[in-house]
Protein backbone atom coordinates (compact mmCIF):
# COMPACT_ATOMS: atom_id res chain seq x y z
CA UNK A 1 -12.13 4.96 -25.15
CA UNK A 2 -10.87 8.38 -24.67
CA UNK A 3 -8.56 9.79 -22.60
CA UNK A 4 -11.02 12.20 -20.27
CA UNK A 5 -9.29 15.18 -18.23
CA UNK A 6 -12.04 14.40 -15.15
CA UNK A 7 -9.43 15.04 -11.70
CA UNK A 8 -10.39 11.98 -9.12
CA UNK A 9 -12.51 14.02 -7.23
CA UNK A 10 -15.47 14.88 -10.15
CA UNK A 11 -15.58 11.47 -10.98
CA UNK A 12 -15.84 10.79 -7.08
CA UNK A 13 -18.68 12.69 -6.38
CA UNK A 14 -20.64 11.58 -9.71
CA UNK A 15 -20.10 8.10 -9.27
CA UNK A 16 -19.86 7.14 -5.97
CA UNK A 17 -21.23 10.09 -3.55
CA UNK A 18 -24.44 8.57 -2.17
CA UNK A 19 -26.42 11.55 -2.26
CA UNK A 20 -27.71 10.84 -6.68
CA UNK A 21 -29.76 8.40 -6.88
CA UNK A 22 -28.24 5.27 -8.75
CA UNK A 23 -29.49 5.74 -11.89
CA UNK A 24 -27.79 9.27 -12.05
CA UNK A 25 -24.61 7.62 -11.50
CA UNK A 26 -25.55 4.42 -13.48
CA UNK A 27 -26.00 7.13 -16.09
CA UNK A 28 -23.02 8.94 -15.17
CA UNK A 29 -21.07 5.73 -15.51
CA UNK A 30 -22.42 4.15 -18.86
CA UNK A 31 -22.11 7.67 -20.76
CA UNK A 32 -19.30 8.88 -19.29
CA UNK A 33 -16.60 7.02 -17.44
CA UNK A 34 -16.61 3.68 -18.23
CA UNK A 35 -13.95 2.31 -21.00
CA UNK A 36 -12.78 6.10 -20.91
CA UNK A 37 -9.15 6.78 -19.65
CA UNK A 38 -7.62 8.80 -16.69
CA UNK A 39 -4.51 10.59 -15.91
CA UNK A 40 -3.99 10.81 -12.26
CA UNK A 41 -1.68 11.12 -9.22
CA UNK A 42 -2.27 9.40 -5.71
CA UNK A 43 -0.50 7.39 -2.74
CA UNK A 44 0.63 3.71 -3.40
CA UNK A 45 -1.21 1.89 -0.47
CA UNK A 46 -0.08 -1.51 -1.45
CA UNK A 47 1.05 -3.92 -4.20
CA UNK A 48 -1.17 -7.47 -5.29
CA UNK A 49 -0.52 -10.36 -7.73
CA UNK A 50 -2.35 -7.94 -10.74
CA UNK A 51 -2.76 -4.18 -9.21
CA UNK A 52 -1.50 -1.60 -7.40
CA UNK A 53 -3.74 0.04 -5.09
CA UNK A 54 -3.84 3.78 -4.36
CA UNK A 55 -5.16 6.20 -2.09
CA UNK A 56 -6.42 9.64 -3.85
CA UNK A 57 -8.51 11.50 -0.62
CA UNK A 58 -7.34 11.66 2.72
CA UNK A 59 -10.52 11.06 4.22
CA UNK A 60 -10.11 7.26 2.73
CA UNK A 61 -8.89 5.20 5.40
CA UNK A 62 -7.76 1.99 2.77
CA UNK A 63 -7.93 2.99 -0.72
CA UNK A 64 -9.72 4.78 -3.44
CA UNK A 65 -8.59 3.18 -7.01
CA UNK A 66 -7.68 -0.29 -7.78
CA UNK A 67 -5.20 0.16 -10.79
CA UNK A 68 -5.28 -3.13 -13.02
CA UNK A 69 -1.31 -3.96 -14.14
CA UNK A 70 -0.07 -6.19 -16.88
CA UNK A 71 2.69 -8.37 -15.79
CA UNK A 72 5.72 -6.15 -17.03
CA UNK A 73 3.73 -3.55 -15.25
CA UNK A 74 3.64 -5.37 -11.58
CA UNK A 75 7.22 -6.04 -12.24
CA UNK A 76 7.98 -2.66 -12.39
CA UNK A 77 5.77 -1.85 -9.54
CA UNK A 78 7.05 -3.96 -7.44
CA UNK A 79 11.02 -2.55 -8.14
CA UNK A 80 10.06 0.91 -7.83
CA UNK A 81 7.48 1.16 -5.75
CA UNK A 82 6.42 1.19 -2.10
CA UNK A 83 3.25 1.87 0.25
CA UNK A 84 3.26 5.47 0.30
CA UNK A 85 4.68 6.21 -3.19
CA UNK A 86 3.26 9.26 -5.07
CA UNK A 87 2.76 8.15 -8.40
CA UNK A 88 1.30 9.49 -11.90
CA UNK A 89 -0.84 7.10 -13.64
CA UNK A 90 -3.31 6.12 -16.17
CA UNK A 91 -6.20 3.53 -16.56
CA UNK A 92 -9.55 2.91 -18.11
CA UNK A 93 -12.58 2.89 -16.14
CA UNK A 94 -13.73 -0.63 -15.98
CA UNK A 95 -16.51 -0.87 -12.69
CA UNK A 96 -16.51 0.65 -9.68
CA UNK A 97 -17.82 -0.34 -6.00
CA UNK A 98 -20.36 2.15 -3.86
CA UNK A 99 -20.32 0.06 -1.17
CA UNK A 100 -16.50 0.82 -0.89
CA UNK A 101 -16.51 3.71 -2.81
CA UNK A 102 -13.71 2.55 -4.93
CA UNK A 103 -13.34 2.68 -8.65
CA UNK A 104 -11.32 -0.16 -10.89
CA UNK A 105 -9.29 1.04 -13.71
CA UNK A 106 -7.76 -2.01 -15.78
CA UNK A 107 -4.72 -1.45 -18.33
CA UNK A 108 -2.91 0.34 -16.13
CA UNK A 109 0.60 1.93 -16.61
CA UNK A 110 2.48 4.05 -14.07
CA UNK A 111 3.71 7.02 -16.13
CA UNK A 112 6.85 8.32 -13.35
CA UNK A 113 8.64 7.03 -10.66
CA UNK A 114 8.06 8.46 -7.77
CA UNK A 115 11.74 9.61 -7.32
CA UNK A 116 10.92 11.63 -10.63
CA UNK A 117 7.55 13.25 -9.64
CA UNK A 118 7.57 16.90 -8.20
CA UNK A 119 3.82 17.96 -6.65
CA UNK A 120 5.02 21.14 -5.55
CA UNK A 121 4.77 19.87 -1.68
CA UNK A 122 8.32 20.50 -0.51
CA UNK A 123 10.61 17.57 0.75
């Protein structure tokens, strides 16, 4: 795959926004998104056996990406991270659910700590 520059947000609203029909986002999907990569930044909701999951719109009242982790990858999740951690991260599109509007990214790796991340939001 390659690594697309797509924020959250465009691949939101042509994937999961119920207002295209599903075979514009089934479209979407197959020529775009999935096996492609992402580079993104969200809010650490909480931490499973295999994935982190995060929270990228503050409309979403659970979470927005499930991030698929290798084991070395949990490990280091689990040491650094907490629920509401900003982290930077990147994944491969892999499904998504528009029942829950959530997409699944597998191969995940969390590129910075959050003690290492400056969004410009002030302390």
């Amino acid at each position: 795959g390659v690594q697309l520059t797509d924020s959250f947000e465009e691949a939101y609203k042509a994937i999961l926004v119920r207002d295209r029909t599903e075979q514009q986002r089934a479209t979407d999907w197959n020529g775009r998104y999935f096996g492609n990569w992402v580079r993104w930044t969200g809010k650490v909701m909480s931490i499973t056996d295999h994935s982190i999951t995060i929270k990228q719109r503050k409309e979403t009242s659970t979470f927005d990406v499930s991030l698929g982790l290798s084991n070395d990858q949990i490990d280091v999740a689990r040491q650094t991270l907490k629920k509401g951690s900003i982290i930077s991260y990147t994944g491969r599109f892999d499904q998504y659910d528009d029942i829950w509007r959530t997409l699944y990214l597998v191969q995940g790796v969390i590129l910075a700590p959050p003690e290492h991340l400056d969004l410009g939001l002030g302390k």
